[in-house]
N, C-alpha and C. Protein backbone atom coordinates (compact mmCIF):
# COMPACT_ATOMS: atom_id res chain seq x y z
N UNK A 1 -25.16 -115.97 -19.76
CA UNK A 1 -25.40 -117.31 -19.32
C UNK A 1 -26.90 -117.57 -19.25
N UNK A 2 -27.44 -117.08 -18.59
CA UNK A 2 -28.81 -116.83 -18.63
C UNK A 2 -29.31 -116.85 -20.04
N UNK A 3 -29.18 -116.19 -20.68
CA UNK A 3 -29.96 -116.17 -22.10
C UNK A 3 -29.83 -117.21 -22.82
N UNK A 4 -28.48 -117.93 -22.78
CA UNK A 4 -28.18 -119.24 -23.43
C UNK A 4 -29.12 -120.51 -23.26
N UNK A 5 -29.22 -120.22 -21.53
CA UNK A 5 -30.04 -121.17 -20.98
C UNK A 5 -31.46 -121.21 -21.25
N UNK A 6 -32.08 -119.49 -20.94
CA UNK A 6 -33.14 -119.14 -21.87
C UNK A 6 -33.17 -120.62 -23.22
N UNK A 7 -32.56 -119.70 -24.18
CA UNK A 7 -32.77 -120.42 -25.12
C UNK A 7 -32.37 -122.06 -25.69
N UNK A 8 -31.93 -122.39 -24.86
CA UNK A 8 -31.33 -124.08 -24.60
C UNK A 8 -32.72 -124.83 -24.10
N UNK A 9 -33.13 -123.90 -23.32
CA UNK A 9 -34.66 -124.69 -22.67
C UNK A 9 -35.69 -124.60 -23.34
N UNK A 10 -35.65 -123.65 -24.74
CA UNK A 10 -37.00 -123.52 -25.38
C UNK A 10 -36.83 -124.76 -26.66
N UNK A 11 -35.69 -124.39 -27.14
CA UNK A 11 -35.25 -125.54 -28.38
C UNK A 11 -35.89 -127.22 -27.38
N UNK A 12 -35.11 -127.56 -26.30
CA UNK A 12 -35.67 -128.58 -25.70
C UNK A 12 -37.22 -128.68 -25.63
N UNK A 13 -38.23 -127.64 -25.05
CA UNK A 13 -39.33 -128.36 -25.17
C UNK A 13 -39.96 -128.26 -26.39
N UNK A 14 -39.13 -127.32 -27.43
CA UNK A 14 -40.34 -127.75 -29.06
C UNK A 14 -39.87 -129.02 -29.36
N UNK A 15 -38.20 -129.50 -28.84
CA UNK A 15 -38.35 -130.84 -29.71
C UNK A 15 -39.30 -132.06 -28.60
N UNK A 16 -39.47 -131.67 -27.64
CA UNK A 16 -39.91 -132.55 -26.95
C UNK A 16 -41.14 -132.73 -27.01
N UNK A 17 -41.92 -131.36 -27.51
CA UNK A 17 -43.29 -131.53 -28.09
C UNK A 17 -43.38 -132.29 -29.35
N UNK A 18 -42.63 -132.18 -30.23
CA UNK A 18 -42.45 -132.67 -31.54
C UNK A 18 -42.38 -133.63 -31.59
N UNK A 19 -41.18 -134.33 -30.36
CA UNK A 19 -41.33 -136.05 -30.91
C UNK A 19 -39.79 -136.23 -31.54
N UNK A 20 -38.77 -135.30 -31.66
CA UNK A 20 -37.79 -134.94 -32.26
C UNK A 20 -37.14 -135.57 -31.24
N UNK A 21 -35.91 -136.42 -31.99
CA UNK A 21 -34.32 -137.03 -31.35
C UNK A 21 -33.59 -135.71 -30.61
N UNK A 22 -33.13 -135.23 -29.59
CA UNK A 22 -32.12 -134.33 -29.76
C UNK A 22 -30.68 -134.56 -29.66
N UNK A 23 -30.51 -133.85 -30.39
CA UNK A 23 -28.79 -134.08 -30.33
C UNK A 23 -27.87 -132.80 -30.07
N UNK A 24 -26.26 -133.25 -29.00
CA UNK A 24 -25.69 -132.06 -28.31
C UNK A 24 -24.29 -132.28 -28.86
N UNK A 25 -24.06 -131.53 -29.69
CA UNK A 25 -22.56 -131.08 -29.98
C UNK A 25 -21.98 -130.29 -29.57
N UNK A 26 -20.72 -130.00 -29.77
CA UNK A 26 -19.78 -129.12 -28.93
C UNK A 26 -19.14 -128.78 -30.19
N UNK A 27 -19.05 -127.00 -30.66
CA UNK A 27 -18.07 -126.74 -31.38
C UNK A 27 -16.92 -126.01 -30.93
N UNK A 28 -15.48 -125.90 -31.27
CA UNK A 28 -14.59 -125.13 -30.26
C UNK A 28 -14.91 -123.77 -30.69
N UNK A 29 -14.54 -122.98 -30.06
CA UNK A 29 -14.81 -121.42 -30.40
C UNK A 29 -13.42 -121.17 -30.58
N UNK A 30 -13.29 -120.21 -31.75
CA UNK A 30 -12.15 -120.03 -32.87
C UNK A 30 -11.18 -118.72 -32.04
N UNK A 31 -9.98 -118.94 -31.89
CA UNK A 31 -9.22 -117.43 -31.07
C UNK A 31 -9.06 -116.53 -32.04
N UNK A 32 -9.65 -115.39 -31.81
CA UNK A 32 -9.55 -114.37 -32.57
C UNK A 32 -8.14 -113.65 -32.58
N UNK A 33 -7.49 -112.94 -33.72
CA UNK A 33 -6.35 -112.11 -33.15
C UNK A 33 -6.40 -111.21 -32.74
N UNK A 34 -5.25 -111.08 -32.37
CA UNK A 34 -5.33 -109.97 -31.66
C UNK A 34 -5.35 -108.89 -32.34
N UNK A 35 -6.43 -107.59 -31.43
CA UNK A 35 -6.98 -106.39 -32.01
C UNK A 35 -5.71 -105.79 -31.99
N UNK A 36 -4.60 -105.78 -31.56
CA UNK A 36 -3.38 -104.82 -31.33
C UNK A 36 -2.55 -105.70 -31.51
N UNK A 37 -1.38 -105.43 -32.68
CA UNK A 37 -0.34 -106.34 -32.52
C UNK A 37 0.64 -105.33 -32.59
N UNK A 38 1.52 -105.36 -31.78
CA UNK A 38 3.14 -104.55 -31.68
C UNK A 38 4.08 -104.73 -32.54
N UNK A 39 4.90 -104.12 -33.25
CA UNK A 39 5.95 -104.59 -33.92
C UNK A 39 6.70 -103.74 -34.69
N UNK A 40 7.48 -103.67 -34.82
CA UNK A 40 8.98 -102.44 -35.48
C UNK A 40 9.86 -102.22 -34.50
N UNK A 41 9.67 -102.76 -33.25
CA UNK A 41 10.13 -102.15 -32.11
C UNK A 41 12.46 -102.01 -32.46
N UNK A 42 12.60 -103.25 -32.92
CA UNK A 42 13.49 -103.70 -33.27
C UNK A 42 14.48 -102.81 -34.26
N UNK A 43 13.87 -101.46 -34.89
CA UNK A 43 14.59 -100.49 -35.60
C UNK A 43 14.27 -98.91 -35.23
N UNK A 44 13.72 -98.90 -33.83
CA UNK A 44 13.07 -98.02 -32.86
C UNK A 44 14.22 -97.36 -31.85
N UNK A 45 14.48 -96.37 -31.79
CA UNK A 45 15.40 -96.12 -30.20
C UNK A 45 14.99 -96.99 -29.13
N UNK A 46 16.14 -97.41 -28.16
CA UNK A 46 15.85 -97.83 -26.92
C UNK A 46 15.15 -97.09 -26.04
N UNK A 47 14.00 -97.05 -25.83
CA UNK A 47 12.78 -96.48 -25.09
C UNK A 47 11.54 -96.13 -25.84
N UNK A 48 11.80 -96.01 -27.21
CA UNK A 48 10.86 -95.10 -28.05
C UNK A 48 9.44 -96.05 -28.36
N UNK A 49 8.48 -95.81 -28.15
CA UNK A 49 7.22 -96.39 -27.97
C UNK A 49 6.53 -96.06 -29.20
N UNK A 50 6.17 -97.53 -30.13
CA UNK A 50 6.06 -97.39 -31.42
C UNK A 50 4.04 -98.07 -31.10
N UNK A 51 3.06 -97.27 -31.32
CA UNK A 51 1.61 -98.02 -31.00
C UNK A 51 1.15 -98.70 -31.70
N UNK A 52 1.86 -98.84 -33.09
CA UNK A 52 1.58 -100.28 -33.70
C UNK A 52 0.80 -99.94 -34.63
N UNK A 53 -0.20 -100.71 -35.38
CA UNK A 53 -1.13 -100.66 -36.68
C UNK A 53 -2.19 -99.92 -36.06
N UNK A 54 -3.08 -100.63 -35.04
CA UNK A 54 -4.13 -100.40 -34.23
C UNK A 54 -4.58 -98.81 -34.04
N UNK A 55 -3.22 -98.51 -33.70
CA UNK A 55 -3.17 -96.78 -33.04
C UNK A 55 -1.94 -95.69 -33.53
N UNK A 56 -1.91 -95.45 -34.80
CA UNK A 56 -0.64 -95.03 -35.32
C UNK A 56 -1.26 -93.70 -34.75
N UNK A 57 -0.38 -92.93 -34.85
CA UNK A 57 -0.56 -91.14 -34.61
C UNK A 57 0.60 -90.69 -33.57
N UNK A 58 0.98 -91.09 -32.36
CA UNK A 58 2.04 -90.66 -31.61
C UNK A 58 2.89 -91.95 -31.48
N UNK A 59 3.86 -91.53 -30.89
CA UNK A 59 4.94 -91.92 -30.10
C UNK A 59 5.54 -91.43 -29.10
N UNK A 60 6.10 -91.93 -28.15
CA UNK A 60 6.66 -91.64 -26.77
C UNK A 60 7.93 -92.51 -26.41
N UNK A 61 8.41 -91.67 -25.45
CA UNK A 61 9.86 -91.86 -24.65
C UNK A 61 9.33 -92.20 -23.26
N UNK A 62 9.76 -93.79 -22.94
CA UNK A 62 9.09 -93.69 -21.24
C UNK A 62 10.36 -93.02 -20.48
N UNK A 63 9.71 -92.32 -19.55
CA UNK A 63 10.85 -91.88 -18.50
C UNK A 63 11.84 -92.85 -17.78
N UNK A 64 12.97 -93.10 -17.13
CA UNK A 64 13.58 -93.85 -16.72
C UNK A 64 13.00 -94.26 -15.31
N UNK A 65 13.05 -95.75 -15.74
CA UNK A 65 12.44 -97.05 -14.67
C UNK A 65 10.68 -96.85 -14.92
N UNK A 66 10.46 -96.53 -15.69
CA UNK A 66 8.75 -96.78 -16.31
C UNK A 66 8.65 -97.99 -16.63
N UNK A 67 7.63 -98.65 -17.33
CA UNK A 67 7.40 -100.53 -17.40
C UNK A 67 6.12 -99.93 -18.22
N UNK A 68 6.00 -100.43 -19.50
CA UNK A 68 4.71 -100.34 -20.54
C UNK A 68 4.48 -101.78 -21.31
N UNK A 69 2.73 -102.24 -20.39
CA UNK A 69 2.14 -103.09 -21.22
C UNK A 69 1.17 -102.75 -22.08
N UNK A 70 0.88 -103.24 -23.42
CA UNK A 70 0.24 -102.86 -24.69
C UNK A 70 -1.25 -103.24 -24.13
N UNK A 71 -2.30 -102.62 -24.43
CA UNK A 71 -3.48 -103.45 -24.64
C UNK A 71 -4.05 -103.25 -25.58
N UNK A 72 -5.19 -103.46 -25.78
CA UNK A 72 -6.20 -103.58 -26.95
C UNK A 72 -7.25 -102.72 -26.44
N UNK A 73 -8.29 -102.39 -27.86
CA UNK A 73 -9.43 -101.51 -27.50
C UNK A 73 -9.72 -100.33 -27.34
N UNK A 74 -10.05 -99.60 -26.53
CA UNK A 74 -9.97 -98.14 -25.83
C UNK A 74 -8.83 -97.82 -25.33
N UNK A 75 -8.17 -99.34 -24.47
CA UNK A 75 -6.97 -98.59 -23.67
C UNK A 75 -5.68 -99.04 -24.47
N UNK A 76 -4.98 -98.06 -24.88
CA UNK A 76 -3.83 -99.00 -25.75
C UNK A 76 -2.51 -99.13 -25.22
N UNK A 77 -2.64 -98.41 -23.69
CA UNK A 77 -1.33 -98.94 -23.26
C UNK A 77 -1.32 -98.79 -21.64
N UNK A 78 -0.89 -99.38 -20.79
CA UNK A 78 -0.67 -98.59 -19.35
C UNK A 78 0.73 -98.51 -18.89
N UNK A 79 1.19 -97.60 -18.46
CA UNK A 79 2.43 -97.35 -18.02
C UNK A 79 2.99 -97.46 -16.75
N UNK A 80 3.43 -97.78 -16.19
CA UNK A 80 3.85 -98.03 -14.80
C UNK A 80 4.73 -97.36 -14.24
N UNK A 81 4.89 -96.25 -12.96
CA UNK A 81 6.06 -95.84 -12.93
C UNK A 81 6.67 -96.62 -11.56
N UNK A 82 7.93 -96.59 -11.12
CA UNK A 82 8.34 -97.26 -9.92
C UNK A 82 7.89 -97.31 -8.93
N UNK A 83 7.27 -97.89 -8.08
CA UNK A 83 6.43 -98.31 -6.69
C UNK A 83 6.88 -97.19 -5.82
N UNK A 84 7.49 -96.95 -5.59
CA UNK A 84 8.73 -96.70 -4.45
C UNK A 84 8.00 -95.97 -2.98
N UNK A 85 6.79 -95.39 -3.47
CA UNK A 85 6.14 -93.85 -2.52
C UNK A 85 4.75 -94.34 -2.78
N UNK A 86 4.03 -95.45 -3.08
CA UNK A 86 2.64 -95.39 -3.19
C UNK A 86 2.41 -96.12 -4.66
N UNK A 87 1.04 -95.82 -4.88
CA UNK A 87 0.73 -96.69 -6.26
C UNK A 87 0.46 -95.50 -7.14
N UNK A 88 0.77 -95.77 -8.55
CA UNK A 88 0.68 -95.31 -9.59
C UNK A 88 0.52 -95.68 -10.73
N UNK A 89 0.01 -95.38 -11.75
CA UNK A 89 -0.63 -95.72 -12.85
C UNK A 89 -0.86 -94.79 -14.01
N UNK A 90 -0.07 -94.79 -15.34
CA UNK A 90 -0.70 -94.44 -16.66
C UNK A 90 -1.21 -95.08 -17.19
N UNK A 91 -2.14 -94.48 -18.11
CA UNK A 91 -2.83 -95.19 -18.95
C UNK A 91 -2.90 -94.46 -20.25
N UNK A 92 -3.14 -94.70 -21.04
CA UNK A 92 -3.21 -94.29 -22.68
C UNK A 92 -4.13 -94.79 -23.78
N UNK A 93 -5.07 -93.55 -24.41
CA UNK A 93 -6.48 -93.85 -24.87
C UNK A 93 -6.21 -92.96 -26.54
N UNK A 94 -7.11 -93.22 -27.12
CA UNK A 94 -7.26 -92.28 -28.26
C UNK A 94 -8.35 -92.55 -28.45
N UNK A 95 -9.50 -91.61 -28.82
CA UNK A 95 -10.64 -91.29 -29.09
C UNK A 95 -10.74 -90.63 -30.13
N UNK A 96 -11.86 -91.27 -30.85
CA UNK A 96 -12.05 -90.28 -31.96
C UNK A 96 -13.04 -88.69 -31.55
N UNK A 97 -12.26 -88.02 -32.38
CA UNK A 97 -12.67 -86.32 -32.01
C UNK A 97 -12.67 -85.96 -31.11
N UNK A 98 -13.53 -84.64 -30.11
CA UNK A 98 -12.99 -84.34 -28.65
C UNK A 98 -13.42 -85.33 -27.75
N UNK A 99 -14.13 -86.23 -27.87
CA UNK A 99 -14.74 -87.28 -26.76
C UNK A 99 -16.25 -86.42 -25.89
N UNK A 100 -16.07 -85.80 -26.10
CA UNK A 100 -17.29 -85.13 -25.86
C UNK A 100 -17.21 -83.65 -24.98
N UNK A 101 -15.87 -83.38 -25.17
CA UNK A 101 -15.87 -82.01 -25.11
C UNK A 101 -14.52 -81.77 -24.04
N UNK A 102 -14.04 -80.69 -23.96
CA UNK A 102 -13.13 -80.31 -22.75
C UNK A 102 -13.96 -80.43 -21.58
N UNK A 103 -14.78 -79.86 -21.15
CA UNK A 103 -15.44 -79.39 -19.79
C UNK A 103 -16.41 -81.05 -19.47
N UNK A 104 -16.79 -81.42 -20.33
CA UNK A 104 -17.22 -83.34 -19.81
C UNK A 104 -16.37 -83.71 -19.59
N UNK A 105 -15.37 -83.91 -20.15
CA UNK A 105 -14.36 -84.58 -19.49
C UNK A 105 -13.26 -83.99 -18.79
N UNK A 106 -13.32 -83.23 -18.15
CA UNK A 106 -12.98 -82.74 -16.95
C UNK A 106 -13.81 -82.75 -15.63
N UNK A 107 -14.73 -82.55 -16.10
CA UNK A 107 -15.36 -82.81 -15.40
C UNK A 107 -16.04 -84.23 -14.62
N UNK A 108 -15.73 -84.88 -15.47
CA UNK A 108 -16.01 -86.94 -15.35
C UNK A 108 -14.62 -87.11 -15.03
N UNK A 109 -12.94 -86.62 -15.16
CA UNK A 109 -11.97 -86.53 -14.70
C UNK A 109 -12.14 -86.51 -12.68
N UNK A 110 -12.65 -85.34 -12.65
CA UNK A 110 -12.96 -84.63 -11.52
C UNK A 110 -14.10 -85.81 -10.45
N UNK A 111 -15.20 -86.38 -10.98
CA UNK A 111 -15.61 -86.78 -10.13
C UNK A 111 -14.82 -88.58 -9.85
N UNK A 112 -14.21 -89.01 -10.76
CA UNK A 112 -13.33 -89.96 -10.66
C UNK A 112 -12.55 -90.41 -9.37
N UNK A 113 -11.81 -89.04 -8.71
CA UNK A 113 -11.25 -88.55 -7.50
C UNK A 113 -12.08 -87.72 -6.55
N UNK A 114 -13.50 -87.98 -6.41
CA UNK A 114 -14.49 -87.69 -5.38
C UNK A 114 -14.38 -85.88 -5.73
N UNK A 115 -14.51 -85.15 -6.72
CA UNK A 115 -14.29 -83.76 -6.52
C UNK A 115 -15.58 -83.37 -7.21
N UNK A 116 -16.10 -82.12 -7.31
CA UNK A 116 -17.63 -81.66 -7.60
C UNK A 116 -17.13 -80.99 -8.99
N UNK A 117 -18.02 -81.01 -9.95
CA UNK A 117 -17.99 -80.62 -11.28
C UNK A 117 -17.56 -78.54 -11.24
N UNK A 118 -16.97 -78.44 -12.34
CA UNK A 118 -16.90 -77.29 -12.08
C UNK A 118 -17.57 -76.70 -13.40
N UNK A 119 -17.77 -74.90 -13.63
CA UNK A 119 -18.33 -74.25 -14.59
C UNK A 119 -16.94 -73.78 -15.74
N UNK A 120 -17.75 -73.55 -17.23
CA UNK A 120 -16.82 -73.18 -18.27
C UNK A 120 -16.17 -72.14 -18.11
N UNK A 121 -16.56 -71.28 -17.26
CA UNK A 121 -15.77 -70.29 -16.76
C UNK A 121 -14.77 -70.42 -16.13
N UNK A 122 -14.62 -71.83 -15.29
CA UNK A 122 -13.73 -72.34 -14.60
C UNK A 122 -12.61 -73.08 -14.75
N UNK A 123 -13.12 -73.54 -16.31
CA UNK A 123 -12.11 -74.10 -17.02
C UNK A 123 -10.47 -74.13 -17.11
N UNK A 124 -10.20 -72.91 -17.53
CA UNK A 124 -9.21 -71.91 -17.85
C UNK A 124 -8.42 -72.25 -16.89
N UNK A 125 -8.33 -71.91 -15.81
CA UNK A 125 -7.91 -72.25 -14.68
C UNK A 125 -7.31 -73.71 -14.23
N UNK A 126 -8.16 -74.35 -14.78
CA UNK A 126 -7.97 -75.56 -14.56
C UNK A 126 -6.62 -76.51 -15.52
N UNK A 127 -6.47 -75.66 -16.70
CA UNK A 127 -5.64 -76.07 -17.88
C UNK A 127 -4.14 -75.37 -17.47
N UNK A 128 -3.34 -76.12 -17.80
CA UNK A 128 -1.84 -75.99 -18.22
C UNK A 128 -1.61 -76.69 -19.50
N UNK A 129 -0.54 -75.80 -20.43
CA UNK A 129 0.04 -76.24 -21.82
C UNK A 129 1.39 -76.71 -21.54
N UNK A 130 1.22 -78.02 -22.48
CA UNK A 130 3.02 -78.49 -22.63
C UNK A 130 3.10 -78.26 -24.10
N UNK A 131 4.32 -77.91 -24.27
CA UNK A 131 4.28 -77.80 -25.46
C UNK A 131 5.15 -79.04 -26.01
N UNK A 132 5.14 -79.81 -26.93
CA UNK A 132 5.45 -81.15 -27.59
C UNK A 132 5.49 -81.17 -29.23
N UNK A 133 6.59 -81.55 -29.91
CA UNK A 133 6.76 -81.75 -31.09
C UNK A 133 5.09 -82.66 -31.65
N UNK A 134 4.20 -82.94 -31.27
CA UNK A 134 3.25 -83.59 -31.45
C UNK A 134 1.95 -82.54 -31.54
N UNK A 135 2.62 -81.33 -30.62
CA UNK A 135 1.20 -80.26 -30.76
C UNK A 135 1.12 -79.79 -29.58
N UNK A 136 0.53 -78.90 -28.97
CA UNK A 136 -0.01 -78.62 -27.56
C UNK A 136 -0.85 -79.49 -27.05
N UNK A 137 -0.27 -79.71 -25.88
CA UNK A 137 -0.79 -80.76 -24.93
C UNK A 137 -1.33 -80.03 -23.86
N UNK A 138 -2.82 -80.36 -23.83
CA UNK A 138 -3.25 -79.51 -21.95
C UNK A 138 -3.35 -80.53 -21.09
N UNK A 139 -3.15 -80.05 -20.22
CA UNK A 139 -2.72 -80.83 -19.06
C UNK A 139 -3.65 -80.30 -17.77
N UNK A 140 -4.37 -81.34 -16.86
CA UNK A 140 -4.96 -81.00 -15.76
C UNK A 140 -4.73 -81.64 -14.71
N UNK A 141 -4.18 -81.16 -13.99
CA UNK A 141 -3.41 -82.05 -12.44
C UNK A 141 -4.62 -81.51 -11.57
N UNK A 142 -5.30 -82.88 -11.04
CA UNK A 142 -6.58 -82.54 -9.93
C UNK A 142 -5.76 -83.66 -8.82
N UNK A 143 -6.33 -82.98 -7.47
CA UNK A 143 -6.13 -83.54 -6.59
C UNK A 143 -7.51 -83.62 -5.22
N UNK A 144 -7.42 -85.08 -5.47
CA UNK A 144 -9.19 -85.18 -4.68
C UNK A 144 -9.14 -85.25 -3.01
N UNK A 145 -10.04 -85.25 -2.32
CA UNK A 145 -10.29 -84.78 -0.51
C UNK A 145 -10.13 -85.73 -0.32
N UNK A 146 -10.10 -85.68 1.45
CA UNK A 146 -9.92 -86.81 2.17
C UNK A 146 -8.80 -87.06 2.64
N UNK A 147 -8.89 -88.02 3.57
CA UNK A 147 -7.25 -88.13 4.24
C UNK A 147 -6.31 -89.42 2.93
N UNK A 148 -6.91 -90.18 2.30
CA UNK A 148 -6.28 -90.56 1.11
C UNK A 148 -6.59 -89.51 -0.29
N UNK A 149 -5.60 -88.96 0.11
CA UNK A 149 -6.40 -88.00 -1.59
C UNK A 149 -5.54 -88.57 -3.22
N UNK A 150 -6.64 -89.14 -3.68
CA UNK A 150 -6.23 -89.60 -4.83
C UNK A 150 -5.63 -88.30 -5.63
N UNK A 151 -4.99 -88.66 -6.71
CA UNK A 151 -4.48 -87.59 -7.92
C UNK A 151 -4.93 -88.25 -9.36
N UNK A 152 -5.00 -86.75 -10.08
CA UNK A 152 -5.02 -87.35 -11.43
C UNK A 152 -4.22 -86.79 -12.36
N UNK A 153 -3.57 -86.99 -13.03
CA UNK A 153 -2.95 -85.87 -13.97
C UNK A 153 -3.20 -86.57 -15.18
N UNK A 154 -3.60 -85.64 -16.24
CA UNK A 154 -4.28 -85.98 -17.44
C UNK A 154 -3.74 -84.77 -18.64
N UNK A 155 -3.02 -85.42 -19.91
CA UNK A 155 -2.40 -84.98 -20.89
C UNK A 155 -3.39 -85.27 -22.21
N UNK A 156 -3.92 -84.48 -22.47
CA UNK A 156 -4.96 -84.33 -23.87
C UNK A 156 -3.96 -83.75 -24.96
N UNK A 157 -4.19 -84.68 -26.22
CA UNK A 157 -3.43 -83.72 -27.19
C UNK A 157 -4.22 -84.37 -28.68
N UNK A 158 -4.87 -83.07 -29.44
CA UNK A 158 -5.36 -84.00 -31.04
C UNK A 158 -4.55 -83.79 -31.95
N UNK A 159 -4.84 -84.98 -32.11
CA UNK A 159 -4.21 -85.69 -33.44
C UNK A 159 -4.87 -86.35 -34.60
N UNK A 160 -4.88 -85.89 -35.98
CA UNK A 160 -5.45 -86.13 -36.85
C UNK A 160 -6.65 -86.93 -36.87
N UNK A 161 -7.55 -85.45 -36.08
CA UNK A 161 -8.92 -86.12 -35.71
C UNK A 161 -9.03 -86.88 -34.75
N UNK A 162 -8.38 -87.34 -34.03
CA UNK A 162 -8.66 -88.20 -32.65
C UNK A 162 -7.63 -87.25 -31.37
N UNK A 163 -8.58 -87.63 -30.24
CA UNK A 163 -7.90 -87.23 -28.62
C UNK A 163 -7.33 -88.27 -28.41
N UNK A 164 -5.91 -88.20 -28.20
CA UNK A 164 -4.89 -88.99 -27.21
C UNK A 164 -5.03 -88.49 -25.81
N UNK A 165 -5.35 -89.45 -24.78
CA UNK A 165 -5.63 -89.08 -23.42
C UNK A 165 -4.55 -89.49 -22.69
N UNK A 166 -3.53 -89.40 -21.69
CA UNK A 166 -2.03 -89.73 -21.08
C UNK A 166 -3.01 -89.56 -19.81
N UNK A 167 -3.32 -90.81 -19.01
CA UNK A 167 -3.59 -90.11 -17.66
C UNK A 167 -3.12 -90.64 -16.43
N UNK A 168 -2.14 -90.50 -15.75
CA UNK A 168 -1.67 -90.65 -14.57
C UNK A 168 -2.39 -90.36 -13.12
N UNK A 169 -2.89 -91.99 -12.24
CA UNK A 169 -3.58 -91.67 -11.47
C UNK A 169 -2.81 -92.36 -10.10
N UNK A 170 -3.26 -92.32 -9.34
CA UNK A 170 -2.83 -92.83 -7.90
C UNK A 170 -2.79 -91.97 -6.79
N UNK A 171 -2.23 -92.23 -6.04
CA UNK A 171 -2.11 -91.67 -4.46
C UNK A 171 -1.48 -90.67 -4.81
N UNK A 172 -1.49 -89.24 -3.97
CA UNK A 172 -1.52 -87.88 -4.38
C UNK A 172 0.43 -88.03 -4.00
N UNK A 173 1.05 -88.50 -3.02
CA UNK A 173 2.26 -88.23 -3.29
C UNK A 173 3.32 -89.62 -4.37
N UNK A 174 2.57 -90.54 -4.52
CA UNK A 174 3.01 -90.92 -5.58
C UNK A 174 3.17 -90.50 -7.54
N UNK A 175 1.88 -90.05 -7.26
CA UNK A 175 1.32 -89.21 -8.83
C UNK A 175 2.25 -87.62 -8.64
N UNK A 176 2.40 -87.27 -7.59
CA UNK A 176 3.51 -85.45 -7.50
C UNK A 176 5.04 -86.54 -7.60
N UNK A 177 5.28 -88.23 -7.00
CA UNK A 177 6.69 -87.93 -7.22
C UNK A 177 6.88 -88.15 -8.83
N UNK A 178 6.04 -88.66 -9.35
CA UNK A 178 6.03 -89.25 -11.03
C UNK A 178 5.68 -88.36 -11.83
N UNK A 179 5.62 -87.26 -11.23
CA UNK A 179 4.50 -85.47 -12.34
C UNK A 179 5.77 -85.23 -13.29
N UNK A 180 7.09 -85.01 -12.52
CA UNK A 180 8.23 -84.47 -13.56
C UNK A 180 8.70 -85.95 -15.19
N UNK A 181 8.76 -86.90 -14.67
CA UNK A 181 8.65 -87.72 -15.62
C UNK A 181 7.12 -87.72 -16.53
N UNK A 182 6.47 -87.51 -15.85
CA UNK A 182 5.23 -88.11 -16.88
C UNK A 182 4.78 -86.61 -17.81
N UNK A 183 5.49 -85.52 -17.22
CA UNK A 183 5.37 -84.18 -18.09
C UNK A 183 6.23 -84.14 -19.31
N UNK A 184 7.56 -84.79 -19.17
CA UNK A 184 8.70 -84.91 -20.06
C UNK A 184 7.93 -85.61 -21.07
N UNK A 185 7.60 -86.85 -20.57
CA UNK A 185 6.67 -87.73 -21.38
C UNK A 185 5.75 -86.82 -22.28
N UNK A 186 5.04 -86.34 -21.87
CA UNK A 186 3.74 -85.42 -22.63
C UNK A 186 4.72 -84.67 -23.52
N UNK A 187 5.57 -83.85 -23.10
CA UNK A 187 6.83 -83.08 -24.01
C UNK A 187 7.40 -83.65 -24.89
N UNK A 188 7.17 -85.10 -24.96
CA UNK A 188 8.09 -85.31 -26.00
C UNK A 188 7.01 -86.10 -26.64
N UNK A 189 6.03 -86.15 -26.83
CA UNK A 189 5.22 -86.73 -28.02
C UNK A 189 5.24 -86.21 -29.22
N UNK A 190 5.43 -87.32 -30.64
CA UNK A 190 6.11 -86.82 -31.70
C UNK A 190 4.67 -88.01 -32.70
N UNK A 191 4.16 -86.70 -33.77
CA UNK A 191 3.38 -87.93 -34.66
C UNK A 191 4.06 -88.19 -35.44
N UNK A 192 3.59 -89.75 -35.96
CA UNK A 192 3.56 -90.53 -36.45
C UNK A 192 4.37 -90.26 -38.07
């Protein structure tokens, strides 16, 4: 806004030095489409999660009473699991290549939920494997301090050159009652 104005006020005083008529039009600004459009769903199993043009490489089964809206961009989908015990939240990313490594992003995982970075040595520890028709999936369930202790559980798996990120966050006994569904989930990722 600022910059517009910036430059709205400079055009005004050269023409006003000049001696120049000014004149103010309005053009509409054009809707772009959309970066993500959905569609095949219609010759898909009932549940089976098809990511469209945007993000081909996996597919998924939501667990029963999940709710998935599509987005655009970085995030291409968030998943919802049932309210019932607290708030909860998936989300779903693909990045091209590792994103900048296992241990950064575990570590930027980690301080997300107020927790202190840990060493590569420490790693190891930190990882669990699912195994999934899609590939090995590691998996890191952190759980952060405090008398609200957030959770995170986070499903990494590559795929032809890009990280698919699955990450389930919220309140620590909402994210443990949604862990057995959202693991099945990770288990059953199938490419493209």
């Amino acid at each position: 806004m600022l910059k517009n104005s910036i430059g709205l006020m400079t055009v005004l005083a050269l023409c006003a030095c000049s001696g120049e008529k000014i004149e103010v039009s309005r053009i509409e600004k054009e809707t772009p489409e959309p970066a993500h459009v959905h569609g095949g769903m219609g010759a898909m199993p009932e549940g089976m999660i098809d990511p469209g043009p945007a993000a081909k490489g996996l597919s998924w089964t939501l667990p029963a009473g999940w709710k998935e809206v599509r987005s655009g961009g970085i995030r291409l989908a968030k998943l919802t699991p049932p309210q019932e015990v607290g708030q909860a939240e998936a989300t779903v990313m693909a990045l091209a290549g590792d994103a900048g490594g296992e241990l950064a992003n575990v570590n930027r995982w980690r301080g997300q939920i107020g927790l202190a970075p840990i060493s590569q040595s420490a790693l190891a520890a930190e990882r669990k494997l699912v195994r999934a028709p899609a590939g090995k999936v590691m998996v890191y369930d952190l759980i952060g301090e405090g008398t609200s202790k957030p959770r995170l559980i986070v499903g990494a798996v590559e795929v032809d050159g890009s990280t698919w990120y699955f990450k389930l966050m919220g309140d620590e006994k909402a994210v443990g009652q949604h862990k057995p569904g959202f693991l099945q989930l990770l288990g059953g990722l199938k490419k493209d």
